[in-house]
Protein backbone atom coordinates (compact mmCIF):
# COMPACT_ATOMS: atom_id res chain seq x y z
CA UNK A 1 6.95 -3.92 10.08
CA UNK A 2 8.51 -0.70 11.02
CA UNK A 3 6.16 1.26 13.00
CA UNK A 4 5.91 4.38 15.45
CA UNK A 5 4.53 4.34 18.76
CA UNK A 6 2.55 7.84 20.05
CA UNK A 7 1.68 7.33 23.85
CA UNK A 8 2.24 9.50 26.60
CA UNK A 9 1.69 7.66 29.66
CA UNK A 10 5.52 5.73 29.89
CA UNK A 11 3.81 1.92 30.99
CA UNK A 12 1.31 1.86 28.47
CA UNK A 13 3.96 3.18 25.70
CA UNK A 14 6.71 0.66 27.19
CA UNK A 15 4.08 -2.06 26.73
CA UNK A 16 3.34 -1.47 23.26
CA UNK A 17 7.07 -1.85 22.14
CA UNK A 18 7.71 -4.79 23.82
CA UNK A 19 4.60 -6.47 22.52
CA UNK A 20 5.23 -5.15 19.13
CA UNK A 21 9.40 -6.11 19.63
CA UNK A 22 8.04 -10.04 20.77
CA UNK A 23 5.86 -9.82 17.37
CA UNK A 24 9.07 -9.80 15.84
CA UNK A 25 8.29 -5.82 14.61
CA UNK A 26 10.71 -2.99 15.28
CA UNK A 27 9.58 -0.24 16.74
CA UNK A 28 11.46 3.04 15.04
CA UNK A 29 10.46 5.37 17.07
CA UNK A 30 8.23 7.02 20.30
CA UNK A 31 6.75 9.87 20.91
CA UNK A 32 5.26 11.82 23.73
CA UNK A 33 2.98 14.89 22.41
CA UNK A 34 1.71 15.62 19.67
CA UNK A 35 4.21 17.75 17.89
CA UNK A 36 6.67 14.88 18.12
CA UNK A 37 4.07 12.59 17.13
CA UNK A 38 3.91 14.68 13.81
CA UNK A 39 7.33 14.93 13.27
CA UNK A 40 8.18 11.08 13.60
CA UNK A 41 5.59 10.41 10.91
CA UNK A 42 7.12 12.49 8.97
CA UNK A 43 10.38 11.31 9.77
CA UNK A 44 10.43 7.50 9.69
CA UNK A 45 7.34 7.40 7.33
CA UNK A 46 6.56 3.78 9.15
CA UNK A 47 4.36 0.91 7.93
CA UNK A 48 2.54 1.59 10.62
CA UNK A 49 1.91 3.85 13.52
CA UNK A 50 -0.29 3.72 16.70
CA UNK A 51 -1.31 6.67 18.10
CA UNK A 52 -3.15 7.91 21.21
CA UNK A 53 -6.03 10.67 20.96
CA UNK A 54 -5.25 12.67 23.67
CA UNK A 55 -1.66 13.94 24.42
CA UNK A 56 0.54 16.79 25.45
CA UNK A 57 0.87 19.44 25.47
CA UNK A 58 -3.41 19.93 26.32
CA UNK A 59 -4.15 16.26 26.48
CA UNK A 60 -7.39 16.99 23.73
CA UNK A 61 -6.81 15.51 20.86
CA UNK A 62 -3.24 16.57 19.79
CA UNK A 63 -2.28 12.80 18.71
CA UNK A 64 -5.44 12.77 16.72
CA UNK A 65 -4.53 16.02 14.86
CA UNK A 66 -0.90 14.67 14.18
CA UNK A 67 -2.25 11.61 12.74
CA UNK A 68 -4.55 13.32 10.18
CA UNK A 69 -1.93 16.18 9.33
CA UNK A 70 0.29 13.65 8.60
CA UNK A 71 -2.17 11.52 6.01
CA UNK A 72 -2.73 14.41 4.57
CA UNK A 73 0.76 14.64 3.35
CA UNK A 74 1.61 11.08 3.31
CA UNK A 75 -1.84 10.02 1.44
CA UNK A 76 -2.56 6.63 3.14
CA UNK A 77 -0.58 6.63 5.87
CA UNK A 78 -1.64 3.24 7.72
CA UNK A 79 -2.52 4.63 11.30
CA UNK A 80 -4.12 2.87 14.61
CA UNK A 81 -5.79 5.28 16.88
CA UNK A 82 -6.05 4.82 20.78
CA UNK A 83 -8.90 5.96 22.97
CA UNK A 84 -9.42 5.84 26.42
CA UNK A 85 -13.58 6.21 25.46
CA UNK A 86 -15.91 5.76 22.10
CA UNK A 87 -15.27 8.98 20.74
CA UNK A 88 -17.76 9.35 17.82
CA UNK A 89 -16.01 12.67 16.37
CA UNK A 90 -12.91 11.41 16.27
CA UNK A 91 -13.48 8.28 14.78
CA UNK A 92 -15.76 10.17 11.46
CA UNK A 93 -12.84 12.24 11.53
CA UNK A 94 -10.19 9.63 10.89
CA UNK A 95 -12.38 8.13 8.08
CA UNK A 96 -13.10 11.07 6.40
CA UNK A 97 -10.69 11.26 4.02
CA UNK A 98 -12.49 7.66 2.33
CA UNK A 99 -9.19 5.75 1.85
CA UNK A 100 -8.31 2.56 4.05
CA UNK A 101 -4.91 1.91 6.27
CA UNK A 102 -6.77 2.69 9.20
CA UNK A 103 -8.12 1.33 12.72
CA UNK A 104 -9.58 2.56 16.03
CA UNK A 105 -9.42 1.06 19.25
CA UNK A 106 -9.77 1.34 22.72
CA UNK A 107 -6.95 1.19 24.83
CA UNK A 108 -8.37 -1.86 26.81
CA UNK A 109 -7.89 -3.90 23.26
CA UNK A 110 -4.08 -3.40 23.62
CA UNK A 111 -4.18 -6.04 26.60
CA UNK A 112 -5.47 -8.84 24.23
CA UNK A 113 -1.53 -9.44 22.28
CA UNK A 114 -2.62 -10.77 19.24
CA UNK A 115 -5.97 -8.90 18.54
CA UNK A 116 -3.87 -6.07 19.00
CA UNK A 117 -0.91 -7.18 16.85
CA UNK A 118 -3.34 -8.38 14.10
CA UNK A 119 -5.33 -5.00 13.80
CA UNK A 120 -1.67 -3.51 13.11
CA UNK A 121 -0.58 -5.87 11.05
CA UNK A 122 -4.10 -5.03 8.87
CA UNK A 123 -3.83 -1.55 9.25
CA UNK A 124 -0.35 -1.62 7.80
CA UNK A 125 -2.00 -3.39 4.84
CA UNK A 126 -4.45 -1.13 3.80
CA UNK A 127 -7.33 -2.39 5.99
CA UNK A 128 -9.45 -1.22 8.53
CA UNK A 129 -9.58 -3.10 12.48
CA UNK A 130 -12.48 -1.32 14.20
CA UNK A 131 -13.29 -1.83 18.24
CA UNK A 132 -16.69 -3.69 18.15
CA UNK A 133 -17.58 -0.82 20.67
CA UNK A 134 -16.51 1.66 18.14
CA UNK A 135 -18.50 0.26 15.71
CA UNK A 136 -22.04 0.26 18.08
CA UNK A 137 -20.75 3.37 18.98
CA UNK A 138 -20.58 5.02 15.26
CA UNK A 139 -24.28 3.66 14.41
CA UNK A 140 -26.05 4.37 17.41
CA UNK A 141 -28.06 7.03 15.69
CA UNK A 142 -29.27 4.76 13.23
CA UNK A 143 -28.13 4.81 9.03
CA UNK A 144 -29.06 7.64 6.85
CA UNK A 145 -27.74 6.23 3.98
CA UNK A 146 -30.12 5.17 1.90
CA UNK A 147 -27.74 2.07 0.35
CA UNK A 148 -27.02 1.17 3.03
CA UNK A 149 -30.94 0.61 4.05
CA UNK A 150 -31.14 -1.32 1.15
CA UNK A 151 -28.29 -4.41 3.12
CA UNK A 152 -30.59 -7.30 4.74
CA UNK A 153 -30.03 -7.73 8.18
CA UNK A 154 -27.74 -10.43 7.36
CA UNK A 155 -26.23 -8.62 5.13
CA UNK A 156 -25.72 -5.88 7.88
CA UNK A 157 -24.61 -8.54 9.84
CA UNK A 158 -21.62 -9.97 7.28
CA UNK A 159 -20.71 -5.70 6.98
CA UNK A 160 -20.24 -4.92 10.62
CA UNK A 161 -18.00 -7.95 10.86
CA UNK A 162 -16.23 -6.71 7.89
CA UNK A 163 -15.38 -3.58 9.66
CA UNK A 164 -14.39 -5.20 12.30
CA UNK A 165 -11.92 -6.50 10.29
CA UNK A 166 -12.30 -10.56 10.03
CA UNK A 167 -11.77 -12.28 6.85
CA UNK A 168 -14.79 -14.21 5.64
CA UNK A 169 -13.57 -17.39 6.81
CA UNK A 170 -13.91 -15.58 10.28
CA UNK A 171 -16.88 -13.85 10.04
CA UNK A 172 -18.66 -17.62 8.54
CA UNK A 173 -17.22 -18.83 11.72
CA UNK A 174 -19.18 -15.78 13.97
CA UNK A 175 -22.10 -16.38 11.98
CA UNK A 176 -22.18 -20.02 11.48
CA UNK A 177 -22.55 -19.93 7.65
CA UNK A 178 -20.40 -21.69 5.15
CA UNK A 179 -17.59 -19.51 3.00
CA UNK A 180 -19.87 -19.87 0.12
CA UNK A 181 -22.79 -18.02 1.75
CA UNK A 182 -20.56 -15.44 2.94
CA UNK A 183 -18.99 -14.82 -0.82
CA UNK A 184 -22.99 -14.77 -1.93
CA UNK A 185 -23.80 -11.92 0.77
CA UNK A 186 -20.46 -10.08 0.11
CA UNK A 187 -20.90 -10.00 -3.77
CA UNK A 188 -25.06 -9.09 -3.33
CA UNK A 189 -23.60 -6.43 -0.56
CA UNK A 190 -21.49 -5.09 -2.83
CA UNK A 191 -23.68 -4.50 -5.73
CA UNK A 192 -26.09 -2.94 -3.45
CA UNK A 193 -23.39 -0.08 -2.47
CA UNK A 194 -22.33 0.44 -6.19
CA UNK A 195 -18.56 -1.17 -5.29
CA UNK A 196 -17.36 -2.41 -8.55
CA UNK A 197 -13.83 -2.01 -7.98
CA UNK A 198 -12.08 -5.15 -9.43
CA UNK A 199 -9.81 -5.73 -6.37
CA UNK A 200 -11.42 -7.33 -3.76
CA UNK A 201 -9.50 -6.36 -0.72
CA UNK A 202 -10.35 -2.37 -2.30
CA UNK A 203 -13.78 -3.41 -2.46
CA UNK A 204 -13.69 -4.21 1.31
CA UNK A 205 -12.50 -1.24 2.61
CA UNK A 206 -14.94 1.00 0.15
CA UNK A 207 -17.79 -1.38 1.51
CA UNK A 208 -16.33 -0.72 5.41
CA UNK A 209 -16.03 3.20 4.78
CA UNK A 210 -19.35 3.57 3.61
CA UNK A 211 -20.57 1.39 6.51
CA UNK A 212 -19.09 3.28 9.00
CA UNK A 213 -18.58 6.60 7.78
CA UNK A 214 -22.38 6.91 7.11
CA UNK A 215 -23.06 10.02 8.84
């Protein structure tokens, strides 16, 4: 994969490429604030880019704002945020835009090497790879979606590993259920959202998006 790497502080940034180098990835390019964050996207157009929230020049959220400028002119630009902290705003803000191609993490993640490598490696295909703490994080205030009240608790269960991003194979495993039961809650989950879409892996990241972009 060709990706970008957005990180200001120089040990956490070095880190990250020589990970993603001993991955066997290539990383095309760095950047240290947000402006050059922007322009790199728009520049090496990568499979994949990981960005941090906060950066330069104000250290708010100008890696944030690069990353969603530059989906909205490259429409599905795969992109793995960085935070520091569960920032709920940021994260609805990231999924607004209802398409897939996109994770959020916190930085502690980046020290487990292939939990890290595998979010990026699903991100660049059109997934989602959600912190766990993210996820508690994002639902803390309970659903308002009145599909979504419709999911068992199992079914809940089953989605929130989904989002995660675990195949079912993995998420049978976490739940100690057999592949079979997982297809049957998948399937009755995604009637219950109105996901008809034909392709599964498109079904998954509808079913995700809804999940956690419930507001």
């Amino acid at each position: 994969m060709r990706i970008v790497v957005a990180e200001d502080l120089y040990l956490l940034r070095d880190g990250m490429v020589r990970l993603i180098e001993a991955y066997g990835h290539q990383v095309v390019a760095t950047a240290t604030t947000g402006p050059e964050t922007l322009d790199a996207l728009r520049e090496w157009r990568p499979d994949v880019a990981v960005v941090d929230v906060r950066m330069p020049p104000t250290q708010t959220d100008e890696g944030l704002r690069a990353a969603l400028a530059a989906r909205r002119e490259l429409p599905g630009l795969p992109v793995l945020i960085l935070s520091q902290y569960v920032e709920q705003l940021y994260a609805r803000e990231l999924l607004a835009d209802g398409s897939g191609g996109v994770g959020y993490f916190l930085k502690d993640s980046v020290f487990n090497a292939d939990q890290f490598v595998d979010a990026l490696e699903r991100v660049a295909g059109g997934g989602t790879a959600m912190d766990p703490s993210v996820i508690a994080k994002l639902l803390s205030s309970g659903s308002s979606n009145r599909r979504l009240g419709q999911l068992t608790e199992r079914e809940h269960s089953v989605l929130g590993l989904m989002a995660e991003g675990l195949s079912n194979q993995a998420i049978g495993r976490r739940l100690f259920l057999s592949d079979s039961a997982i297809s049957k809650y998948t399937t009755s989950m995604f009637g219950k959202l109105g996901i008809t879409d034909d392709d599964n892996n498109n079904r998954r990241v509808l079913a995700v998006l809804a999940y956690l972009n419930n507001p």
